[in-house]
C-alpha atoms as a PDB file:
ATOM      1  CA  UNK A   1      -6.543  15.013 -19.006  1.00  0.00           C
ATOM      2  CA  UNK A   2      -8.381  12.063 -18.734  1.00  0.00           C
ATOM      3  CA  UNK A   3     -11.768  10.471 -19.975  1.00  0.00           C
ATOM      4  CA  UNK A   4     -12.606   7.854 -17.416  1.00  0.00           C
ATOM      5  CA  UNK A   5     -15.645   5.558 -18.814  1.00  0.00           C
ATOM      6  CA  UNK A   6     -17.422   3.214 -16.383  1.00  0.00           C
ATOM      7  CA  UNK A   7     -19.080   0.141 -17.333  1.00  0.00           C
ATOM      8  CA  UNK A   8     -21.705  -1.430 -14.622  1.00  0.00           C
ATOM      9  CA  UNK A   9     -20.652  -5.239 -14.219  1.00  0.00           C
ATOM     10  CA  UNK A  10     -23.849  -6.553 -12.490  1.00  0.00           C
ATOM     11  CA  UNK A  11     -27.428  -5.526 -12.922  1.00  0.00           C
ATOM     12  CA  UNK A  12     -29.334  -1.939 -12.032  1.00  0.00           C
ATOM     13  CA  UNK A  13     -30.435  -3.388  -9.019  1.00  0.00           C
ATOM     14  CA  UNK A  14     -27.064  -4.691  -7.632  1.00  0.00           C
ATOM     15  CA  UNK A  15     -25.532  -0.934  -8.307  1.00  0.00           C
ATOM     16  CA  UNK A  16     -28.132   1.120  -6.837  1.00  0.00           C
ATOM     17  CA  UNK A  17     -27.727   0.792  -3.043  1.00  0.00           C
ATOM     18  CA  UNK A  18     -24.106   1.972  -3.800  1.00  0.00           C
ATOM     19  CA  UNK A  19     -25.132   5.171  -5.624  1.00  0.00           C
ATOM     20  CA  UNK A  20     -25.193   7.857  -2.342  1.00  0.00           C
ATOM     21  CA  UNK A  21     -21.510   6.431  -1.561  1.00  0.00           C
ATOM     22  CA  UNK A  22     -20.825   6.645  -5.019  1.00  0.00           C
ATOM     23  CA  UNK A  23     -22.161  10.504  -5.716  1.00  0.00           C
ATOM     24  CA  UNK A  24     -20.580  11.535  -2.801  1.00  0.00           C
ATOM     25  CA  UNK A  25     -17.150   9.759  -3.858  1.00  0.00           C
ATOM     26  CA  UNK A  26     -17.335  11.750  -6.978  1.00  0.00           C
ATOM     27  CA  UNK A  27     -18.482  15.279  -5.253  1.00  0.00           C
ATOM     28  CA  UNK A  28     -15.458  15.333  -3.289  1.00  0.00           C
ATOM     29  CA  UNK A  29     -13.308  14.726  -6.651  1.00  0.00           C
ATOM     30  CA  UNK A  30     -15.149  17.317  -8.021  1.00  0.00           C
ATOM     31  CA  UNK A  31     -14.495  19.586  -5.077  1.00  0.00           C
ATOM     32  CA  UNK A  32     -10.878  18.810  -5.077  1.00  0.00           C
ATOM     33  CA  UNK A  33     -10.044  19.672  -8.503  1.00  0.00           C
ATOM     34  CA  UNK A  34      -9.360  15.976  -9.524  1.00  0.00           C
ATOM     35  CA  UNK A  35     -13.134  15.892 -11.582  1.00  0.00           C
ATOM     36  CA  UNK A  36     -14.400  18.327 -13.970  1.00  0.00           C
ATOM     37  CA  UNK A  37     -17.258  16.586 -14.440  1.00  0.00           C
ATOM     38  CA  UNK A  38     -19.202  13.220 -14.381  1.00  0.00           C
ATOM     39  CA  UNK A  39     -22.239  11.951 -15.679  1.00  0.00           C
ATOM     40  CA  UNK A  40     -24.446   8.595 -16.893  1.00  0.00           C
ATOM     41  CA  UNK A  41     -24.134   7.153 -19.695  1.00  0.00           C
ATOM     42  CA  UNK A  42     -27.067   6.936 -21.995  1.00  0.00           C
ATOM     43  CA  UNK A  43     -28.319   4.577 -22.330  1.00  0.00           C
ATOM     44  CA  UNK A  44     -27.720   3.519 -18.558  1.00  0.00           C
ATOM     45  CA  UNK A  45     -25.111   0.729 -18.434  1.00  0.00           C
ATOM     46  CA  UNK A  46     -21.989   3.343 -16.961  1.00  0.00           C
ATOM     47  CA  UNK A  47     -20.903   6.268 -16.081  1.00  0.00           C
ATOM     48  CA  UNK A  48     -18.056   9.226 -17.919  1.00  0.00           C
ATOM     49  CA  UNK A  49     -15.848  11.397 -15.635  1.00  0.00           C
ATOM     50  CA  UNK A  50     -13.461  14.198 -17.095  1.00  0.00           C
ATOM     51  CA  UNK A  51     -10.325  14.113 -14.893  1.00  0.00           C
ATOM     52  CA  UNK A  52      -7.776  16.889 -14.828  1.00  0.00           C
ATOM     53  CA  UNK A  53      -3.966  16.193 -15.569  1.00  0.00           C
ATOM     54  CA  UNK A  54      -2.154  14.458 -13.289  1.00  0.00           C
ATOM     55  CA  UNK A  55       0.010  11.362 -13.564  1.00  0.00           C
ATOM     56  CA  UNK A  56      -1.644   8.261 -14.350  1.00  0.00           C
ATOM     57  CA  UNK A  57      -0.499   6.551 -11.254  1.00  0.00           C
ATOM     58  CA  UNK A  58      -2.056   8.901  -9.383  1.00  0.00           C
ATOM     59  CA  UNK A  59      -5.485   8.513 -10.978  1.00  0.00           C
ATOM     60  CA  UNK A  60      -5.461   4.602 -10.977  1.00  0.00           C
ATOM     61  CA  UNK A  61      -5.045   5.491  -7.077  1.00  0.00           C
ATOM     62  CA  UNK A  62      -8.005   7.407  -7.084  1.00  0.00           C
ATOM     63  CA  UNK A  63     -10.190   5.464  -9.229  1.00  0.00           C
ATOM     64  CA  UNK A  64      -9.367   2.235  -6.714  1.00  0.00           C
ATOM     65  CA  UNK A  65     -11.329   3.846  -4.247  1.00  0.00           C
ATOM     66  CA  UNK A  66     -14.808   4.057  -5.929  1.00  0.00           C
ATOM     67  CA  UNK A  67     -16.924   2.789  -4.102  1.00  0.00           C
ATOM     68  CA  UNK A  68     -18.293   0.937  -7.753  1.00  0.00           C
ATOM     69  CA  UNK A  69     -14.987  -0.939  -7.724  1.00  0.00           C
ATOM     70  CA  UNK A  70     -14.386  -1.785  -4.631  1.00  0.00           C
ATOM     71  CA  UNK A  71     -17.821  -3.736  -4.409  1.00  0.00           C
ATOM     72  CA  UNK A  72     -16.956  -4.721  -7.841  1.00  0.00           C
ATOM     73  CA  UNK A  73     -20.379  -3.886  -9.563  1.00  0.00           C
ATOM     74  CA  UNK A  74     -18.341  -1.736 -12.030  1.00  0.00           C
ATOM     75  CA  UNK A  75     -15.298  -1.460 -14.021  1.00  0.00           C
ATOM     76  CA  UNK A  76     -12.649   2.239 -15.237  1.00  0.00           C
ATOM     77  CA  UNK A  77     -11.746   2.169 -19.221  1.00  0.00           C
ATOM     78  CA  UNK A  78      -9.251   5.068 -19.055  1.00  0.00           C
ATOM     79  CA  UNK A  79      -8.015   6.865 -22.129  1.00  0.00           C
ATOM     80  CA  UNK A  80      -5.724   9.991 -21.913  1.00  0.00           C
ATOM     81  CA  UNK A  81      -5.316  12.874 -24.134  1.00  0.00           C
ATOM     82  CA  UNK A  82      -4.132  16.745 -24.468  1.00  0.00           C
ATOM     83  CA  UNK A  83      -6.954  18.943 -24.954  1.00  0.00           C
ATOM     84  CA  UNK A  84      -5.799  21.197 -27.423  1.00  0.00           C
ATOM     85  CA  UNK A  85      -9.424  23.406 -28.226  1.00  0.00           C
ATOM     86  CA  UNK A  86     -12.262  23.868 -25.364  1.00  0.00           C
ATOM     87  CA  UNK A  87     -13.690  26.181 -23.172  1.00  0.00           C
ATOM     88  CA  UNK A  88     -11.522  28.405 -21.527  1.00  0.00           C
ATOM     89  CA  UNK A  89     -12.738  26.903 -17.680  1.00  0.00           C
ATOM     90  CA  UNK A  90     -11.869  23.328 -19.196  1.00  0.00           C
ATOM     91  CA  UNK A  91      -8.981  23.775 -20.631  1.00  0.00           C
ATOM     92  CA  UNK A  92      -7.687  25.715 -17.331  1.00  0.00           C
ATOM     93  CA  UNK A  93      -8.723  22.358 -15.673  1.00  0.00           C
ATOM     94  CA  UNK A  94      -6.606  20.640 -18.211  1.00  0.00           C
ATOM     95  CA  UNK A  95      -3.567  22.308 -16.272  1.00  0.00           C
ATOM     96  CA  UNK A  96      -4.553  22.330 -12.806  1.00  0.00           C
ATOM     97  CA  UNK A  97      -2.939  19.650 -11.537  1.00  0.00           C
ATOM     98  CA  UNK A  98       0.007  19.309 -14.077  1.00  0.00           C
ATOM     99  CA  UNK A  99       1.929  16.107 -14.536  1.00  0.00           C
END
């Protein structure tokens, strides 16, 4: 798995008119198993995503096409690990796309 932090680049005001295309990047993540979850960080200078397993490659490829990046207001800090303990539905996650 994956813990994707996101670090806003430019100020509030530069990011917001790409939020919708943003959210609805991240819903269709979430709907295709890639996401567990997302969220802001707080205080609000970024964003955290929990990605399931899959090969790093594979995940840069997917985090290229946020919309954040590609209108460069934003950049991915990417750090991977095994989950080891967790809830059952995240740790399930933690195999769902297997390397």
């Amino acid at each position: 798995m994956f813990v994707v932090t996101v670090t806003y680049t430019v100020p509030l005001a530069e990011v917001d008119p790409l939020r919708p295309a943003h959210g609805r990047w991240l819903e269709q993540l979430i709907t295709e198993g890639r996401l567990v979850l997302a969220g802001r960080r707080v205080p609000l200078v970024g964003g955290v995503y929990l990605a399931t397993d899959m090969p790093r490659d594979q995940l840069d490829s997917i985090l290229a096409t946020d919309p954040y990046l590609l209108h460069g207001v934003a950049t991915h800090e990417v750090v991977e690990f095994t989950p080891l303990l967790g809830a059952p539905e995240v740790i399930a996650a933690s195999d769902r796309n297997g390397a």
